[in-house]
PDB file of N, CA and C in Angstrom:
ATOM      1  N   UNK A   1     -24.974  15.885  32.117  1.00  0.00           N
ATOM      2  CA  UNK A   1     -25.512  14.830  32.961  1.00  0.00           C
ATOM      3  C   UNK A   1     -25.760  15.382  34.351  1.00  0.00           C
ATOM      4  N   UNK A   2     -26.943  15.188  34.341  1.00  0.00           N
ATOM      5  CA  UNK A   2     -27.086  15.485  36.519  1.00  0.00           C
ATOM      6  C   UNK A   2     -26.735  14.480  37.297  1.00  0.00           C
ATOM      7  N   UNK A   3     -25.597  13.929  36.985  1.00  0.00           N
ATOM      8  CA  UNK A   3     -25.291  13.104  38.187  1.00  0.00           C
ATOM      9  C   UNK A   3     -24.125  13.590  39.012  1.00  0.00           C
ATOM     10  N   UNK A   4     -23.877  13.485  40.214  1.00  0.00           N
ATOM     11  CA  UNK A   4     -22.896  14.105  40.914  1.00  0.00           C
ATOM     12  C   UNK A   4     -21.574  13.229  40.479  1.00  0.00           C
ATOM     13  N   UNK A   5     -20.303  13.642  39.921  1.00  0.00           N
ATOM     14  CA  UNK A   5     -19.454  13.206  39.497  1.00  0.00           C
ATOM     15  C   UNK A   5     -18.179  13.297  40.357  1.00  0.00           C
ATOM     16  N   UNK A   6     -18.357  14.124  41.671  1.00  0.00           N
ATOM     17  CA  UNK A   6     -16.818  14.144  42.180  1.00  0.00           C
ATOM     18  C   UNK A   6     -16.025  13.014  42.351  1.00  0.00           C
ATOM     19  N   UNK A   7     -17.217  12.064  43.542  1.00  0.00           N
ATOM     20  CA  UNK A   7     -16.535  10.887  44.012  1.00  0.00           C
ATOM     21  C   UNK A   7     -16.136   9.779  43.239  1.00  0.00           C
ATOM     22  N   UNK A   8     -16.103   9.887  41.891  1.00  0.00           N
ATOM     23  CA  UNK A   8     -15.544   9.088  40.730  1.00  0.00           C
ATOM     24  C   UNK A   8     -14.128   9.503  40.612  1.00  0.00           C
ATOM     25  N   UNK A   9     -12.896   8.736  40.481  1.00  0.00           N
ATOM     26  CA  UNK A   9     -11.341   9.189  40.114  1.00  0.00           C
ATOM     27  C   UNK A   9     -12.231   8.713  38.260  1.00  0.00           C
ATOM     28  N   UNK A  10     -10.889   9.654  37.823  1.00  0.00           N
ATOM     29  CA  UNK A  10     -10.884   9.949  36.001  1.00  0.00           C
ATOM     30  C   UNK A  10      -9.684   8.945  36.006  1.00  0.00           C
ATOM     31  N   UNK A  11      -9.842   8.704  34.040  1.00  0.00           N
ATOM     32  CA  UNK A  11      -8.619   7.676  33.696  1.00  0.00           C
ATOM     33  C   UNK A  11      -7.968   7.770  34.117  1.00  0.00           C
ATOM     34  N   UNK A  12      -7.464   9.354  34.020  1.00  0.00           N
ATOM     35  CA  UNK A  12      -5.919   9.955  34.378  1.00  0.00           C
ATOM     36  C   UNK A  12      -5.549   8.920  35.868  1.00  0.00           C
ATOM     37  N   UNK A  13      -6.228   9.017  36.653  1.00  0.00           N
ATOM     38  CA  UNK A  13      -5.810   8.234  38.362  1.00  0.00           C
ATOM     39  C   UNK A  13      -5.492   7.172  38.529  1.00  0.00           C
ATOM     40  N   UNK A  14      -5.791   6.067  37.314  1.00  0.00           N
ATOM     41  CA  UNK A  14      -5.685   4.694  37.110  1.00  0.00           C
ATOM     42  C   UNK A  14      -4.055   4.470  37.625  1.00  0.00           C
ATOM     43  N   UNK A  15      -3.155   5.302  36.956  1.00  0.00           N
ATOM     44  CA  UNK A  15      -1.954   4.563  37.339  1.00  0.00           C
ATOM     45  C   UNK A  15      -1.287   4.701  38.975  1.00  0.00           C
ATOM     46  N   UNK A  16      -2.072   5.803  39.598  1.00  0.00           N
ATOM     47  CA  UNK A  16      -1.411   6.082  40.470  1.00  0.00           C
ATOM     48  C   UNK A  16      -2.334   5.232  41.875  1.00  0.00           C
ATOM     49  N   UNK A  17      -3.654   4.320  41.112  1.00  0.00           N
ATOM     50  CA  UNK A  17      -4.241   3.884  42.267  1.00  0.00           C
ATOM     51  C   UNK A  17      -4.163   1.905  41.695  1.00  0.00           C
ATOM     52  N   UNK A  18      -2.810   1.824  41.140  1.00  0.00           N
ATOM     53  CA  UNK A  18      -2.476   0.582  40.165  1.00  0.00           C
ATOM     54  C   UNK A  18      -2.770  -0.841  41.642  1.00  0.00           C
ATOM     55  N   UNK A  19      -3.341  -1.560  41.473  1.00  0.00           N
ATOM     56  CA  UNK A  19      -3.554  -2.686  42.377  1.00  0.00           C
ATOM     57  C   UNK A  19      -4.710  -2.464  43.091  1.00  0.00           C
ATOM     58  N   UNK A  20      -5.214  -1.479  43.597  1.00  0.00           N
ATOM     59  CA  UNK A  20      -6.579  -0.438  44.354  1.00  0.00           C
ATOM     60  C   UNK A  20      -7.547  -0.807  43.461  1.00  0.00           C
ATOM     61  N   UNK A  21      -8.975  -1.093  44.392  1.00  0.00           N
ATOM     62  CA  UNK A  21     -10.468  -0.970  44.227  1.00  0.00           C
ATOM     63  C   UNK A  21     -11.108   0.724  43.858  1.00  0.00           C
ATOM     64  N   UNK A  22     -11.157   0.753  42.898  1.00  0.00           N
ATOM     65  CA  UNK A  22     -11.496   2.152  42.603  1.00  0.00           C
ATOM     66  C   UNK A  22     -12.992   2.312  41.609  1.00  0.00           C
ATOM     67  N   UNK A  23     -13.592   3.147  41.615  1.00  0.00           N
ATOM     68  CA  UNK A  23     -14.983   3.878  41.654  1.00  0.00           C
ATOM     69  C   UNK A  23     -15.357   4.550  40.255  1.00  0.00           C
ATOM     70  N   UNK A  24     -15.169   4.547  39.218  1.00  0.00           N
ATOM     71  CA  UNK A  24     -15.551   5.000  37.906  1.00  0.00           C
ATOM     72  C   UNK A  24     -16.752   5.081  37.294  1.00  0.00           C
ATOM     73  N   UNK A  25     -16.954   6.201  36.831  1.00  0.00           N
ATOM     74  CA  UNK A  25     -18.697   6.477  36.050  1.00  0.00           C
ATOM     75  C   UNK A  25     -17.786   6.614  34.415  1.00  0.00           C
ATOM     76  N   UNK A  26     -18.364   5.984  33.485  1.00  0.00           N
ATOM     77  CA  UNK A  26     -17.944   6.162  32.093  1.00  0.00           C
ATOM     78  C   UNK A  26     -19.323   5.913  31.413  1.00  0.00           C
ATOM     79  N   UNK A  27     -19.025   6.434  30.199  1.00  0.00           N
ATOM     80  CA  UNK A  27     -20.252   6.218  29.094  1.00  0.00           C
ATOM     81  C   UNK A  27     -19.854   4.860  28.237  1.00  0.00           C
ATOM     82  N   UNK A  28     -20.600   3.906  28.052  1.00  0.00           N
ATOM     83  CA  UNK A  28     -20.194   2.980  27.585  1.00  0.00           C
ATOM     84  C   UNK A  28     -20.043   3.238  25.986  1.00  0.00           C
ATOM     85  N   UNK A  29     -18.893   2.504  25.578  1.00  0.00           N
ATOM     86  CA  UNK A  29     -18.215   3.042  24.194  1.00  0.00           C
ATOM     87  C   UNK A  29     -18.886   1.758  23.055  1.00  0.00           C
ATOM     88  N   UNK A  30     -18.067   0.487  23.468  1.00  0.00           N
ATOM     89  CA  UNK A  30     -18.091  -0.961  22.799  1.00  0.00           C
ATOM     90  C   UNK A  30     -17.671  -1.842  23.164  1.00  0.00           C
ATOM     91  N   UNK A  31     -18.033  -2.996  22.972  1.00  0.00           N
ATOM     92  CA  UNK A  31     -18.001  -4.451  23.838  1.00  0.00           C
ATOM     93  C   UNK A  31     -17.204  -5.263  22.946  1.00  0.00           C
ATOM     94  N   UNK A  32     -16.726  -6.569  23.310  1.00  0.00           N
ATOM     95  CA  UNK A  32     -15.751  -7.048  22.557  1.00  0.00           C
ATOM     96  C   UNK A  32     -16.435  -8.534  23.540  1.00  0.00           C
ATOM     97  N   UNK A  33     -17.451  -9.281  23.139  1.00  0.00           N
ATOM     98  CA  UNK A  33     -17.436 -10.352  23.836  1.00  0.00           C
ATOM     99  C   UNK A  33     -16.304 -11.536  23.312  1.00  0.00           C
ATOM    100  N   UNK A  34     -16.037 -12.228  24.298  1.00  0.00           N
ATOM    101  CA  UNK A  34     -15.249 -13.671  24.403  1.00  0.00           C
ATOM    102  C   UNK A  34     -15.674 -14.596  24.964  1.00  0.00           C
ATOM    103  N   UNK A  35     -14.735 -16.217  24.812  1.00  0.00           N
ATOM    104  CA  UNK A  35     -14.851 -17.047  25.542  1.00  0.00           C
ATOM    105  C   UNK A  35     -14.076 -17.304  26.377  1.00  0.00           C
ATOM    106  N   UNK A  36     -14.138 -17.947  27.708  1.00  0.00           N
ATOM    107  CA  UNK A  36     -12.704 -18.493  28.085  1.00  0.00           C
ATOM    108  C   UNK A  36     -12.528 -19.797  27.756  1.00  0.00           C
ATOM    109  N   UNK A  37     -11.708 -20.490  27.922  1.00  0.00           N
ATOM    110  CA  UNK A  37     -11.138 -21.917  27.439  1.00  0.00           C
ATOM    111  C   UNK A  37     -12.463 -22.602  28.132  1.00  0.00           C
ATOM    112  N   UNK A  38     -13.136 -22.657  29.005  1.00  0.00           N
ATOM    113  CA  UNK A  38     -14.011 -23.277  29.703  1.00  0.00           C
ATOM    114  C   UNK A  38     -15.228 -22.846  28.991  1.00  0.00           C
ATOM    115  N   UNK A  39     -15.515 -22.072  27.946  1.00  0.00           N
ATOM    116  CA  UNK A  39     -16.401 -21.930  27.095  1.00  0.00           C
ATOM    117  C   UNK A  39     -17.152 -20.687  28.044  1.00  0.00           C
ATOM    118  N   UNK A  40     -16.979 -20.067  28.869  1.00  0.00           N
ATOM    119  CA  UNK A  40     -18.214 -18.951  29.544  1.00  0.00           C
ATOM    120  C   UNK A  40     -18.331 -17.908  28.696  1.00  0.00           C
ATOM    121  N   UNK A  41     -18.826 -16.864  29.142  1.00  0.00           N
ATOM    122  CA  UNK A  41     -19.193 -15.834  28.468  1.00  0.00           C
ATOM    123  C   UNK A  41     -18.124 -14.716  29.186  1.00  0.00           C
ATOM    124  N   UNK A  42     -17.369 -13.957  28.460  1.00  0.00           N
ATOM    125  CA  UNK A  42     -16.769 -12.882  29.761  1.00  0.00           C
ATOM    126  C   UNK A  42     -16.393 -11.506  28.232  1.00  0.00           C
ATOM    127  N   UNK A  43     -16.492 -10.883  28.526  1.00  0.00           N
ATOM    128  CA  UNK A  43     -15.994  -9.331  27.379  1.00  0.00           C
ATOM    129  C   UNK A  43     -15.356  -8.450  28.421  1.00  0.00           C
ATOM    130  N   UNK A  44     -14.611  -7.549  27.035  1.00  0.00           N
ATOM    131  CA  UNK A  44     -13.758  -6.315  27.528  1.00  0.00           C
ATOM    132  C   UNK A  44     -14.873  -4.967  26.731  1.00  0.00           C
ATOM    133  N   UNK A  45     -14.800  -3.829  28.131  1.00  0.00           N
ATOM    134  CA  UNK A  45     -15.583  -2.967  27.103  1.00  0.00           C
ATOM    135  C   UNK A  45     -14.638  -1.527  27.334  1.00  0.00           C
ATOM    136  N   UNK A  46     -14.988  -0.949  26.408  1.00  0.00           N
ATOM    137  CA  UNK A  46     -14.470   0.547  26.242  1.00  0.00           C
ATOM    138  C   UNK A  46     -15.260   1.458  26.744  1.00  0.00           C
ATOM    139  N   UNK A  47     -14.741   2.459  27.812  1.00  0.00           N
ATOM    140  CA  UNK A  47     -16.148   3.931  28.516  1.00  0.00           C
ATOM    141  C   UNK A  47     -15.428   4.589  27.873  1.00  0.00           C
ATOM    142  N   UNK A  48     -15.938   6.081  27.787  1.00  0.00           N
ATOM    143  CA  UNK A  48     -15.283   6.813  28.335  1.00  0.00           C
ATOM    144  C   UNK A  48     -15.490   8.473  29.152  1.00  0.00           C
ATOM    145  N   UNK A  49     -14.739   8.650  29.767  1.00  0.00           N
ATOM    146  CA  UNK A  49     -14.883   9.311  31.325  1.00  0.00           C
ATOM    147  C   UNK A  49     -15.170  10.704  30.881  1.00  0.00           C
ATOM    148  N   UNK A  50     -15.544  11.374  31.883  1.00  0.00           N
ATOM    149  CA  UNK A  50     -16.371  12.884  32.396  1.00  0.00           C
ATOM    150  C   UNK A  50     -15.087  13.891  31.342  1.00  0.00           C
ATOM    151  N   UNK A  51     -13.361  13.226  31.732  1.00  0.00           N
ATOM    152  CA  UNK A  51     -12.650  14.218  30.607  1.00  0.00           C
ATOM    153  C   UNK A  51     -12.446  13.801  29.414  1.00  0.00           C
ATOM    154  N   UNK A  52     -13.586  12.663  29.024  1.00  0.00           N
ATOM    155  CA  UNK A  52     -13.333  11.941  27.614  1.00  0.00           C
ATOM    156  C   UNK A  52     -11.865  11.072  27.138  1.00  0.00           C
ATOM    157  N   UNK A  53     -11.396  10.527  28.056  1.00  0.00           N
ATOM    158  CA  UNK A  53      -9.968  10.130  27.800  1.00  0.00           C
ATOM    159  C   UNK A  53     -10.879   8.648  27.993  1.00  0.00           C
ATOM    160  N   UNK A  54     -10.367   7.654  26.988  1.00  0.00           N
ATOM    161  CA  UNK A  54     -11.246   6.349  27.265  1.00  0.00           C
ATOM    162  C   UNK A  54     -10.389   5.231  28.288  1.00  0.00           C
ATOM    163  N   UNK A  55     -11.715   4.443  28.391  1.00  0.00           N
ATOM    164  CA  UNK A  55     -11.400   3.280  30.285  1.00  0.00           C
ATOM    165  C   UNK A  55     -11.819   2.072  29.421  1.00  0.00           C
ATOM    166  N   UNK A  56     -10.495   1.253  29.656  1.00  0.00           N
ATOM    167  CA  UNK A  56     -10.555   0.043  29.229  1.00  0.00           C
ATOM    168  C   UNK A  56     -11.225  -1.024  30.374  1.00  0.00           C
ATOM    169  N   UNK A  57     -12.144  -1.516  29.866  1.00  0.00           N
ATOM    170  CA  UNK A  57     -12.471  -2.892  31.007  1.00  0.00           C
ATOM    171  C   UNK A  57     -12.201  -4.572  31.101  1.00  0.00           C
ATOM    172  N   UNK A  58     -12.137  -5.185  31.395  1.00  0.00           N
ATOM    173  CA  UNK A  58     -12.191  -6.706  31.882  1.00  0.00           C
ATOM    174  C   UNK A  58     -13.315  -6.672  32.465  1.00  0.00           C
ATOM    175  N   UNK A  59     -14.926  -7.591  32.318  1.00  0.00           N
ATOM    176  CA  UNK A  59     -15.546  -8.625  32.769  1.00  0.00           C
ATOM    177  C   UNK A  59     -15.763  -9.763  32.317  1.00  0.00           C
ATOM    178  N   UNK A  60     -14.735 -10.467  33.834  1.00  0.00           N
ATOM    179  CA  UNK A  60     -14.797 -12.043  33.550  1.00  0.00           C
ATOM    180  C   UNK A  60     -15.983 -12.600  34.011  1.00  0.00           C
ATOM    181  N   UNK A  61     -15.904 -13.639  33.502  1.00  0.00           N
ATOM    182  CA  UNK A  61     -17.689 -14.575  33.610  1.00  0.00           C
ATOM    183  C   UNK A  61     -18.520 -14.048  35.313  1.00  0.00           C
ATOM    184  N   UNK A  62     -18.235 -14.535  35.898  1.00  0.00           N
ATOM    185  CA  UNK A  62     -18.348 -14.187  36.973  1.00  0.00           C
ATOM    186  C   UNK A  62     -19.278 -12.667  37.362  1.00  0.00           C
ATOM    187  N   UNK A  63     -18.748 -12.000  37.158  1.00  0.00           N
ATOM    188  CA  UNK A  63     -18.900 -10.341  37.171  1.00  0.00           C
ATOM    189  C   UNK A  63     -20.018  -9.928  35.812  1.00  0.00           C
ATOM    190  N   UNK A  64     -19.767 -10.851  34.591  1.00  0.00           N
ATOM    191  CA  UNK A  64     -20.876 -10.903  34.164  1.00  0.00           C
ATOM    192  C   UNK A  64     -22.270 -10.910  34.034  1.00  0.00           C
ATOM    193  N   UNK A  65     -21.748 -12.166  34.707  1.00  0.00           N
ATOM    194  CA  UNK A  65     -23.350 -13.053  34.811  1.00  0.00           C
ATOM    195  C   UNK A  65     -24.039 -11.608  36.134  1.00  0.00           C
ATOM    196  N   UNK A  66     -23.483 -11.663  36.844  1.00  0.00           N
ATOM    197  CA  UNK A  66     -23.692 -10.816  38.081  1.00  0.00           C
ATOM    198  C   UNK A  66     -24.600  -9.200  37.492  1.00  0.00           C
ATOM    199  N   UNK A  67     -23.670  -8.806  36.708  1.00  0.00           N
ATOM    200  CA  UNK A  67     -23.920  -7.484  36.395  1.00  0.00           C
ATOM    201  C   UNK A  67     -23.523  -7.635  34.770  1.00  0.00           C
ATOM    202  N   UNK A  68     -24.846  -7.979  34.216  1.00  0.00           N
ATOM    203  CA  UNK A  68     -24.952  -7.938  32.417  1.00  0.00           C
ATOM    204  C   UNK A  68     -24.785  -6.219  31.944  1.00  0.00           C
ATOM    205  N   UNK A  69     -24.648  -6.155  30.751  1.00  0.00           N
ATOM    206  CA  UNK A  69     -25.054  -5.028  30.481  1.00  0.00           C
ATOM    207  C   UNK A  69     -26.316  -4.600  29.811  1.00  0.00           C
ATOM    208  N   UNK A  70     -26.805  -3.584  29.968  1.00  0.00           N
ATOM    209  CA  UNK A  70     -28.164  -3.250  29.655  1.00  0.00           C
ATOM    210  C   UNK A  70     -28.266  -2.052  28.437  1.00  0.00           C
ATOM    211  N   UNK A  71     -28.069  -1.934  27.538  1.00  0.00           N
ATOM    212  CA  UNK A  71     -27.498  -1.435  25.896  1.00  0.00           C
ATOM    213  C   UNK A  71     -26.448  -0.091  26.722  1.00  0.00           C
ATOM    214  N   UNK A  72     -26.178   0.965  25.847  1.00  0.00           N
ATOM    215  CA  UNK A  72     -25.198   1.566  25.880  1.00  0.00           C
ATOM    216  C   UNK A  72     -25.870   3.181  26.378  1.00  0.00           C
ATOM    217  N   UNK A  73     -25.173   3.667  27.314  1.00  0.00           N
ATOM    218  CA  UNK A  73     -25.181   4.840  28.360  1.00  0.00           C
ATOM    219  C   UNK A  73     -24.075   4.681  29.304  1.00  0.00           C
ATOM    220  N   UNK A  74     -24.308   5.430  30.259  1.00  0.00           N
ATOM    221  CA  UNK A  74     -23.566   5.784  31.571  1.00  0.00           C
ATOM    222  C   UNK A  74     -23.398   4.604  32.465  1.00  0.00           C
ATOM    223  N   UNK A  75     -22.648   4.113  33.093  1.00  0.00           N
ATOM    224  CA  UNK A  75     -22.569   2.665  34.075  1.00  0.00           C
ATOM    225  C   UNK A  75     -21.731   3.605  35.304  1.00  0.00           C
ATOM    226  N   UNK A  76     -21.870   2.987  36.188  1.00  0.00           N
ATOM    227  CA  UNK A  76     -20.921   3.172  37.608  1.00  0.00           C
ATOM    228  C   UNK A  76     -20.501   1.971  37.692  1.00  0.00           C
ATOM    229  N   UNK A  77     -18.838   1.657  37.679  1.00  0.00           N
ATOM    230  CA  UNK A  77     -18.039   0.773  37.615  1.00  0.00           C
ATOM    231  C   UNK A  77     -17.459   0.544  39.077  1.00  0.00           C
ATOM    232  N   UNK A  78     -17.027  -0.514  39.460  1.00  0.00           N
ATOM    233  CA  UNK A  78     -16.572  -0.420  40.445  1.00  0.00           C
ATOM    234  C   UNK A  78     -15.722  -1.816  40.559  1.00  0.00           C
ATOM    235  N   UNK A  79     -13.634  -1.819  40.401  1.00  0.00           N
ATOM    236  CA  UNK A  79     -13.359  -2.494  40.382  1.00  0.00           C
ATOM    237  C   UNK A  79     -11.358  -2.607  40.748  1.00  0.00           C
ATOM    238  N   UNK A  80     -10.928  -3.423  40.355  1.00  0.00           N
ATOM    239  CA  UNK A  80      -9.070  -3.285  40.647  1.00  0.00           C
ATOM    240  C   UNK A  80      -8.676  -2.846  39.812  1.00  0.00           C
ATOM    241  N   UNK A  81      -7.816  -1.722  39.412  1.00  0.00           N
ATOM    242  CA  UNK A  81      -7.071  -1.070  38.524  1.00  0.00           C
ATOM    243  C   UNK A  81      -6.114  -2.497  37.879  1.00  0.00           C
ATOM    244  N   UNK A  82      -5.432  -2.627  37.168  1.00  0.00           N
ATOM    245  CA  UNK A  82      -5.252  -3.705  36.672  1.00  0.00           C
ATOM    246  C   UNK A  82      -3.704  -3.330  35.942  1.00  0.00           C
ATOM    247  N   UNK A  83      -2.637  -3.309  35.013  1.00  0.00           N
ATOM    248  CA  UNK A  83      -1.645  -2.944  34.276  1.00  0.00           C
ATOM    249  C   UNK A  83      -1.012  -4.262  33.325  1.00  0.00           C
ATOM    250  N   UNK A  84      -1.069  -3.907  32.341  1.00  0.00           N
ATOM    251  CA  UNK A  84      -0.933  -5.169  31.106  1.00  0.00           C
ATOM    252  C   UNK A  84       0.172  -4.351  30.191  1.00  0.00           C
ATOM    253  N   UNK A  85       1.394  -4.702  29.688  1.00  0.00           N
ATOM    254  CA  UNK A  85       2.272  -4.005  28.334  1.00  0.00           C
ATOM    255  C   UNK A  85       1.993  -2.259  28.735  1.00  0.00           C
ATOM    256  N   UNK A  86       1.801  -1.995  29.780  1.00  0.00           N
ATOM    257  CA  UNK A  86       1.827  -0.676  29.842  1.00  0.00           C
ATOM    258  C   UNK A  86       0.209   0.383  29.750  1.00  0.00           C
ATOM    259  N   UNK A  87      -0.495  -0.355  30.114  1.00  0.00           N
ATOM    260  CA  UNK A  87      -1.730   0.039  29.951  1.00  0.00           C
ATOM    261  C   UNK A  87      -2.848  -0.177  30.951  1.00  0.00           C
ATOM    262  N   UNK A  88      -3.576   0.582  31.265  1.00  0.00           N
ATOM    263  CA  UNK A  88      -3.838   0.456  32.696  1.00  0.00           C
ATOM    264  C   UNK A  88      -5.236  -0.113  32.677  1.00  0.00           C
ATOM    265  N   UNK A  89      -5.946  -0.479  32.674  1.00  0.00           N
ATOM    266  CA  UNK A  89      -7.369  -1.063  32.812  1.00  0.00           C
ATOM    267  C   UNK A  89      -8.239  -1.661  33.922  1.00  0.00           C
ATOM    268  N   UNK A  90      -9.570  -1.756  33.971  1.00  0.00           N
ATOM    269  CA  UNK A  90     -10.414  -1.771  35.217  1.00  0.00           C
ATOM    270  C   UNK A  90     -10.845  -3.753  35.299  1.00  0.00           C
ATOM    271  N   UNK A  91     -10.305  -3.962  36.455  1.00  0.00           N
ATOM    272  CA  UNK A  91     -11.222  -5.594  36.109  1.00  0.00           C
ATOM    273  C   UNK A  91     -12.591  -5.145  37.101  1.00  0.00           C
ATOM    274  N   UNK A  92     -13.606  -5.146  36.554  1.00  0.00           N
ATOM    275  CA  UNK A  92     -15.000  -4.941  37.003  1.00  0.00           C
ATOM    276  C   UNK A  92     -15.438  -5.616  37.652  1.00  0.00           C
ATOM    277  N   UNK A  93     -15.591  -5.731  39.270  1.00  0.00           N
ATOM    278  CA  UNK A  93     -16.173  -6.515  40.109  1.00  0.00           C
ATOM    279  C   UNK A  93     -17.791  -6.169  40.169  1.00  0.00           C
ATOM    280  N   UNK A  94     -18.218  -4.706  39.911  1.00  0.00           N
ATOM    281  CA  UNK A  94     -19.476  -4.739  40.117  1.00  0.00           C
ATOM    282  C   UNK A  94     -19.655  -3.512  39.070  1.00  0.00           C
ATOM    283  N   UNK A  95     -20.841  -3.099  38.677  1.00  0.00           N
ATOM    284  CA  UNK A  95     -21.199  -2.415  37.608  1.00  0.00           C
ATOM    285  C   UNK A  95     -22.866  -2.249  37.949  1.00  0.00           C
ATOM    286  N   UNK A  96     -23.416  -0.791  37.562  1.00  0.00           N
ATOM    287  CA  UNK A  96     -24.848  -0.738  37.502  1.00  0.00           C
ATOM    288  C   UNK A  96     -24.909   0.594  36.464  1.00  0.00           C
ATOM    289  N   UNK A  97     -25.903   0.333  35.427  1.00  0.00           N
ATOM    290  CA  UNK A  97     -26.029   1.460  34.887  1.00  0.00           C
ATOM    291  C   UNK A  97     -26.973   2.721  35.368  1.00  0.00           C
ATOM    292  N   UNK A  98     -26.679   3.767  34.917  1.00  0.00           N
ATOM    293  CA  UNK A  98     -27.262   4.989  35.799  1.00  0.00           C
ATOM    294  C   UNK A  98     -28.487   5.127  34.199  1.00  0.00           C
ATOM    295  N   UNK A  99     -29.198   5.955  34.614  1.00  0.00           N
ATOM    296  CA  UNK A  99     -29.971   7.079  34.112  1.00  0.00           C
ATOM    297  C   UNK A  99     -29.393   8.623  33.600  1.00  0.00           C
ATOM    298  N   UNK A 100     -30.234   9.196  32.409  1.00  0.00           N
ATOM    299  CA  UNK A 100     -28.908  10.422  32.209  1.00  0.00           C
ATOM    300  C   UNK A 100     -29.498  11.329  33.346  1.00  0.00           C
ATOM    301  N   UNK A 101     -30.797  11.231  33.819  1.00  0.00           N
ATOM    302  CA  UNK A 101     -31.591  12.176  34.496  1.00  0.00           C
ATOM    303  C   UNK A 101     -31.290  11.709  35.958  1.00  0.00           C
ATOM    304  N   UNK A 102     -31.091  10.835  36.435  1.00  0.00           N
ATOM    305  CA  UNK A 102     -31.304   9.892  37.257  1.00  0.00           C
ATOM    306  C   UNK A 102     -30.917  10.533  39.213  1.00  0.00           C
ATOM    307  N   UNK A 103     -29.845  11.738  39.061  1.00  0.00           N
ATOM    308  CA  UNK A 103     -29.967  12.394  40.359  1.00  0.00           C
ATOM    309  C   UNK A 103     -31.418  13.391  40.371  1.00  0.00           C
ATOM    310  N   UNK A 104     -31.430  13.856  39.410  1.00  0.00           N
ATOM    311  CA  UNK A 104     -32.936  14.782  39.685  1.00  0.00           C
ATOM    312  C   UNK A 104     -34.295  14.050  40.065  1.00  0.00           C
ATOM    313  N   UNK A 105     -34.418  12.944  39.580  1.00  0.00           N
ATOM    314  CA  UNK A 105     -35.678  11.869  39.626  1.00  0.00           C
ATOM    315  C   UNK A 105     -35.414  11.347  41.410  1.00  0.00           C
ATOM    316  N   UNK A 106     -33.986  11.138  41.821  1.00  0.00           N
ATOM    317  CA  UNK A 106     -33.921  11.274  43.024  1.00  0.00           C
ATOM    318  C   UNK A 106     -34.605  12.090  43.841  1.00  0.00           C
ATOM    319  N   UNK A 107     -33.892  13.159  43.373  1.00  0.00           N
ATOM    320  CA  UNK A 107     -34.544  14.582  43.999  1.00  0.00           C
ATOM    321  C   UNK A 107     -36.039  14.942  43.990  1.00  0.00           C
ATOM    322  N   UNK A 108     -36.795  14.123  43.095  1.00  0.00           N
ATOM    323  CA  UNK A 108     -38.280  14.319  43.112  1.00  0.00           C
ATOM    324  C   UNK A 108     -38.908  13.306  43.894  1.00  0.00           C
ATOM    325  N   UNK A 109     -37.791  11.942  44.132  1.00  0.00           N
ATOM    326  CA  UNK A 109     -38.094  10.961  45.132  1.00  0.00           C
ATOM    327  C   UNK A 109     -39.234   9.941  43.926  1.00  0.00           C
ATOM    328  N   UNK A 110     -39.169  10.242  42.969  1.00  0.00           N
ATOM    329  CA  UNK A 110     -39.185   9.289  41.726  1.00  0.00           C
ATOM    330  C   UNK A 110     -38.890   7.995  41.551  1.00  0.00           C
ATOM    331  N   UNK A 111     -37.182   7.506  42.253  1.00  0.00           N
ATOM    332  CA  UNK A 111     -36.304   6.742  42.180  1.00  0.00           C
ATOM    333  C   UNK A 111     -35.914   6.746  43.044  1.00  0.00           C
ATOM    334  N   UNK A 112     -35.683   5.015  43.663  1.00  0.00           N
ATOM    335  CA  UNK A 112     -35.014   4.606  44.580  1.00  0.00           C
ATOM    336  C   UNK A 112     -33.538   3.982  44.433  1.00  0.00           C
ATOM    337  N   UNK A 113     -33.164   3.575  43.550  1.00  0.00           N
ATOM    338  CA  UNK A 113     -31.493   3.351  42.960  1.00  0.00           C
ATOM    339  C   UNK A 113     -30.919   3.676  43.891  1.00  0.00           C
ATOM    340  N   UNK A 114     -29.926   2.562  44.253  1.00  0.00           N
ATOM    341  CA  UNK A 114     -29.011   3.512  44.773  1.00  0.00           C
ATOM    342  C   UNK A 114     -27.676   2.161  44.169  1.00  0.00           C
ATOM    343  N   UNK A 115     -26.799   2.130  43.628  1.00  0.00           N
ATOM    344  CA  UNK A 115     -25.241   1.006  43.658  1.00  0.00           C
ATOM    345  C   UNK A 115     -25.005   0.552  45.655  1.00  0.00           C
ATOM    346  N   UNK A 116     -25.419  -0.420  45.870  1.00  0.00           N
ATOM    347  CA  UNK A 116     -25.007  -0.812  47.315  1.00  0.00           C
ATOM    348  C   UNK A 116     -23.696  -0.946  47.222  1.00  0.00           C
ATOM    349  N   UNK A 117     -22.838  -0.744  48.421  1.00  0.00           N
ATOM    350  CA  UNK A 117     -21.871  -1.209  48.907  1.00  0.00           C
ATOM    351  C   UNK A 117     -20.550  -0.814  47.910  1.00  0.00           C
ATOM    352  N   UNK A 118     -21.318  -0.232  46.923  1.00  0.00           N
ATOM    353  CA  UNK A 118     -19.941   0.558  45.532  1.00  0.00           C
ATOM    354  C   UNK A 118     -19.348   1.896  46.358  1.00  0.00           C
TER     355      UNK A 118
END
């Protein structure tokens, strides 16, 4: 992938940034939609990261509707580390999917993309 990957923390960081707004690029794995008692729409999805260790997600309705998903590739996640029975997971406040090419098309000035404020 040509996308610049430093400023992303890997699964591995989840526990040590537990309650923290943190920055994740994953490949999207599989979706698990639900309802809530109020009938909305909200799913949990599976990435997984640059060292292949997989990232569990939470988007509740909200964060949904906001940022759908658009079929399966690369996303830039951006959300609270979360901890459930011992397991660490992302609740997704914001989300945009990338391109696999998508820094070089930059670089040709192709594409204007950019995730605001992530």
């Amino acid at each position: 992938m040509q996308h610049d990957q430093q400023h992303y923390i890997p699964v591995a960081g989840l526990a040590k940034n537990l309650g923290k707004t943190v920055t994740l690029l994953g490949y999207l794995v599989t979706l698990k939609h639900v309802y809530t008692a109020k009938q909305e729409p909200m799913c949990f999805g599976t990435f997984l990261d640059r060292d292949g260790d997989f990232l569990d997600t939470v988007h509740f309705p909200d964060s949904l509707r906001r940022y759908p998903f658009q079929k399966s590739g690369f996303y830039i996640l951006k959300g609270k580390v979360i901890e459930e029975f011992g397991v660490f997971s992302v609740d997704v406040h914001r989300m945009r999917k990338i391109g696999y090419f998508e820094d070089k098309a930059k670089e040709t000035g192709t594409i204007q993309a950019t995730l605001r404020a992530v």
